[in-house]
Protein backbone atom coordinates (compact mmCIF):
# COMPACT_ATOMS: atom_id res chain seq x y z
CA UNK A 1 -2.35 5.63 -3.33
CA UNK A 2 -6.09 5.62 -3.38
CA UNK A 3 -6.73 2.25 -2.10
CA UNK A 4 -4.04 2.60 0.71
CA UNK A 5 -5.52 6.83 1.04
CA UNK A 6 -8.91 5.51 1.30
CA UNK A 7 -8.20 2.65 3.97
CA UNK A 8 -6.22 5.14 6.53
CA UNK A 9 -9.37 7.72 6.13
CA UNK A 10 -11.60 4.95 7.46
CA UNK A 11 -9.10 3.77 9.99
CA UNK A 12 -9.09 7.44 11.09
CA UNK A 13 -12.74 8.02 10.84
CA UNK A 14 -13.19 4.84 13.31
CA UNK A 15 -10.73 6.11 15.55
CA UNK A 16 -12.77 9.59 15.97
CA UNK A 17 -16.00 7.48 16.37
CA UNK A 18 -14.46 5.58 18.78
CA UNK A 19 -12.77 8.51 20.62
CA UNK A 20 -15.73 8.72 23.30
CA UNK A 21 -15.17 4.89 23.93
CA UNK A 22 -12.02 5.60 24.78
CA UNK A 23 -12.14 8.75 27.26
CA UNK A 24 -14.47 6.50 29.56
CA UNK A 25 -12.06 3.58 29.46
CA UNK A 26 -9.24 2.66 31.38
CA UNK A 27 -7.06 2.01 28.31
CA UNK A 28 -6.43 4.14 25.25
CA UNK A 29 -6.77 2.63 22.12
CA UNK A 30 -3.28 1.47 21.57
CA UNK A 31 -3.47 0.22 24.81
CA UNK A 32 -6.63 -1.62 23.97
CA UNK A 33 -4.79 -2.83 21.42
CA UNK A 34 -2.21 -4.91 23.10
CA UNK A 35 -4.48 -6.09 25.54
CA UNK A 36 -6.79 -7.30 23.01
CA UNK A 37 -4.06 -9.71 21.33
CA UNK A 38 -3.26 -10.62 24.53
CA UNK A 39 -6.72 -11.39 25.96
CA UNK A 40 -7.35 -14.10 22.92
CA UNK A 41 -3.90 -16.24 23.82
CA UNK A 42 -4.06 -19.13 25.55
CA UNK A 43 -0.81 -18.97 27.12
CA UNK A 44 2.11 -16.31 27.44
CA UNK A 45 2.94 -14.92 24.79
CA UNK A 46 6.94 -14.09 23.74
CA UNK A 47 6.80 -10.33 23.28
CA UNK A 48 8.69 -9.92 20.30
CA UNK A 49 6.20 -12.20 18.47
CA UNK A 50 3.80 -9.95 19.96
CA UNK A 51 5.45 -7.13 18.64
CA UNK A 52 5.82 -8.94 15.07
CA UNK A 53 1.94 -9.78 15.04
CA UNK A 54 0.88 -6.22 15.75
CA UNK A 55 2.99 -4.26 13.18
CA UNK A 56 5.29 -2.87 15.76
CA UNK A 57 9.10 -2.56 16.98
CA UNK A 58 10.00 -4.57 19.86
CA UNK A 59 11.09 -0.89 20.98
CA UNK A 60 7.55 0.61 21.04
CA UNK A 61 5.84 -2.46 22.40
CA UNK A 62 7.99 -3.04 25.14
CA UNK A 63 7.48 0.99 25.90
CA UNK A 64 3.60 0.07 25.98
CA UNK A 65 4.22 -3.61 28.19
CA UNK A 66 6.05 -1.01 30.61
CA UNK A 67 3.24 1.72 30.97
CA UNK A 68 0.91 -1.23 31.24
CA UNK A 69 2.55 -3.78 33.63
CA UNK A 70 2.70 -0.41 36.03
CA UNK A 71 -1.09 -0.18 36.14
CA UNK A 72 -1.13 -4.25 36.83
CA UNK A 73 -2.45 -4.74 33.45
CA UNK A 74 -0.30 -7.00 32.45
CA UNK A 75 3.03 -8.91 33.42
CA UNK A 76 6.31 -9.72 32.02
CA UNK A 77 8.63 -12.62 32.98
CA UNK A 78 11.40 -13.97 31.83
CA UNK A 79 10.78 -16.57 29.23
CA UNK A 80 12.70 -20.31 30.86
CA UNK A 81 13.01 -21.45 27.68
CA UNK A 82 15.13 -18.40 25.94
CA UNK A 83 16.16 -16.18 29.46
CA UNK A 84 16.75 -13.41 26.14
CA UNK A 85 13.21 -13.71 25.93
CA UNK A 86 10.35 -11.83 27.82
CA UNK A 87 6.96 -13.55 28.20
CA UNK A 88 3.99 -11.22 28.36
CA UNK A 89 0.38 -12.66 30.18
CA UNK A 90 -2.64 -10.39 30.62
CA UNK A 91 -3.71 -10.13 34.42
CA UNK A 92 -7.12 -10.42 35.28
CA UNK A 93 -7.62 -6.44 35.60
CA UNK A 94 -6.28 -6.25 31.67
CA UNK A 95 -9.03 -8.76 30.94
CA UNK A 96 -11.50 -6.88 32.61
CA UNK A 97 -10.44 -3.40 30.76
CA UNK A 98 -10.79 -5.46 27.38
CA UNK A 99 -14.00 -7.01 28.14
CA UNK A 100 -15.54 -4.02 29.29
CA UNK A 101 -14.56 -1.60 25.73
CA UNK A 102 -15.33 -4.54 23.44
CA UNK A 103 -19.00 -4.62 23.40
CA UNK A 104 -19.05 0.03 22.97
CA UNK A 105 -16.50 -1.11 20.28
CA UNK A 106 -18.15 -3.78 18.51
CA UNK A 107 -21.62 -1.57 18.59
CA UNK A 108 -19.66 1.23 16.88
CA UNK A 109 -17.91 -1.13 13.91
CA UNK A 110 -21.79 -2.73 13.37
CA UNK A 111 -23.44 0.94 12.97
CA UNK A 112 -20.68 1.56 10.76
CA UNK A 113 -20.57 -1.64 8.68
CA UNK A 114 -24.53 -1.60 8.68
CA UNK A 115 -24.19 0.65 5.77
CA UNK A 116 -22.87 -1.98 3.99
CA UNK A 117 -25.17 -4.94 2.32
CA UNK A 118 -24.06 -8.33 3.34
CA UNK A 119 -22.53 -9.12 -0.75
CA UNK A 120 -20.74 -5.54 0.03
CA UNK A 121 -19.56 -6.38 3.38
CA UNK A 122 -18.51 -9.80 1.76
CA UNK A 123 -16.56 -7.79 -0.74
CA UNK A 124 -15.03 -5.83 1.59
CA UNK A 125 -13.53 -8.75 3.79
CA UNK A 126 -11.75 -10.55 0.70
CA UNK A 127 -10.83 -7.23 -0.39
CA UNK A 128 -9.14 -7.01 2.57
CA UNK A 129 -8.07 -10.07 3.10
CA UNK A 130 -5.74 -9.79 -0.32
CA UNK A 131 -4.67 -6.65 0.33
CA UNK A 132 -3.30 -8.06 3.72
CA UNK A 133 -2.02 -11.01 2.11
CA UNK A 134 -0.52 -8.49 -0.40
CA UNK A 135 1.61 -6.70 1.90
CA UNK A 136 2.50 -9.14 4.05
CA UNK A 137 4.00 -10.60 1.42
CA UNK A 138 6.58 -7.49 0.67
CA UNK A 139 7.27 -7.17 3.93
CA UNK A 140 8.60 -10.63 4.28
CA UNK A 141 10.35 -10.01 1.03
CA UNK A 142 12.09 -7.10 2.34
CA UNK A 143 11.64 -5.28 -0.54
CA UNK A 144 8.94 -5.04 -3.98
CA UNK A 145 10.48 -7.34 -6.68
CA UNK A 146 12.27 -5.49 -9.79
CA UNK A 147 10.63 -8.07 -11.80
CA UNK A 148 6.98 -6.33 -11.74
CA UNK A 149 8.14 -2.76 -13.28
CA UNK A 150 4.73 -1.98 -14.64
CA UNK A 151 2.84 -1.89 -11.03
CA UNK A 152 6.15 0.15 -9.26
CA UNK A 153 5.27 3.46 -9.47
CA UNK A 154 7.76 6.36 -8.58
CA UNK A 155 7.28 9.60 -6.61
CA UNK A 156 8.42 12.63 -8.38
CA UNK A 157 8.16 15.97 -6.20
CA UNK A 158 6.34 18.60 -8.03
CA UNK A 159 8.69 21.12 -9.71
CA UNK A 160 9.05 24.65 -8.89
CA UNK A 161 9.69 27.49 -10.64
CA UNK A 162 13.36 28.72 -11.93
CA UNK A 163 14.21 31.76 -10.03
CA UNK A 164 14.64 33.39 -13.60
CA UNK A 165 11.79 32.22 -15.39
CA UNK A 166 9.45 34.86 -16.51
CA UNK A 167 6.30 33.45 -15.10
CA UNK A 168 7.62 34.23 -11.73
CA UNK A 169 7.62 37.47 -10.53
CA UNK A 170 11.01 38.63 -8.83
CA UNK A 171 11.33 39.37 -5.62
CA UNK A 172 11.62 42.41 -3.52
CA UNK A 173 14.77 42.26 -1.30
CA UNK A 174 14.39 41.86 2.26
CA UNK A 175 15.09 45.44 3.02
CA UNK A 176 11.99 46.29 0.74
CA UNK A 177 10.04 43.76 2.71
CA UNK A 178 11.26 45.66 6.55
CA UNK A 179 10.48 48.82 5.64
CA UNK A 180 7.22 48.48 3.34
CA UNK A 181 4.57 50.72 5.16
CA UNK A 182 0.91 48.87 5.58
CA UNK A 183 -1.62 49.66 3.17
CA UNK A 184 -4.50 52.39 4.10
CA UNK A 185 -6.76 49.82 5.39
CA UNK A 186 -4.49 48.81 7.85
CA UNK A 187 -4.31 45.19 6.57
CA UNK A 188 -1.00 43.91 6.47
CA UNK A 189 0.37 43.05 2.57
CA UNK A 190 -0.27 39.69 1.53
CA UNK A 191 3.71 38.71 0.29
């Protein structure tokens, strides 16, 4: 939980940083997002692969594909190959919304990561890298193995007090709670 805590902090740290980026763009981050993939392919690319690359349902990418292909962005054809199958390209005003956030965007990440020595930064990147590896690896599985039962760990809610246990106080029915008058200093009762 710490490792996985620490790594959405950061991701949500660099999303605040990069807020400003954003409100001057064209694109929002997600936005920037799909675009980006897009921008580095050769070729169209088959949107549910797309979808598959980027950690996403088919349902919420093709939601994004649809606000973008509005604003020219990007288009979607019909794949000849597999007419089930929707080929997304990046037009040449997507490219231009990419290549004008990446350079406020890659300025940002170097600040950032300039607190970081180059063996830490090195660190940080196979870190990473395993960690990726890691879960990629359940996710293809479906499932963790039952075979590893010392790293599963299992969430137990925290318990509450029994309604009749005598380190609870009991409490005052609801007609008690109507018709209690304020105290003198006209704060309201803390219940």
């Amino acid at each position: 939980m710490e490792i996985l805590g620490g790594l959405k902090h950061a991701h949500a740290m660099l999303e605040f940083l990069l807020e400003p980026v954003f409100e001057a763009a064209a694109v929002s981050s997600s936005e920037f997002d799909v675009l980006y993939h897009l921008r580095h392919s050769t070729e169209p690319t088959i949107a549910r692969r797309l979808a598959t690359s980027m950690g996403r349902s088919p349902a919420a990418l093709s939601k994004a594909l649809a606000k973008l292909e509005r604003r020219d962005l990007v288009v979607r054809t019909v794949n000849p190959a597999d007419r089930r199958a929707v080929l997304v390209s990046i037009t040449d005003a997507g490219a231009a919304a990419v290549d004008d956030v990446m350079p406020k965007r890659l300025a940002i990440e170097q600040q950032v990561l300039g607190a970081l020595g180059d063996e830490q930064s090195a660190q940080v990147r196979i870190a990473l890298r395993r960690l990726a590896e890691a879960v990629e690896t359940q996710a293809l599985r479906g499932q963790a193995t039952e075979s590893e039962p010392s790293t599963t760990l299992a969430y137990s809610p925290p318990r509450s007090p029994a309604r009749d246990s005598p380190s609870r106080p009991p409490k005052a029915p609801r007609r008690q709670l109507a018709n209690a008058k304020p105290p003198r200093s006209g704060h309201p009762t803390e219940l």
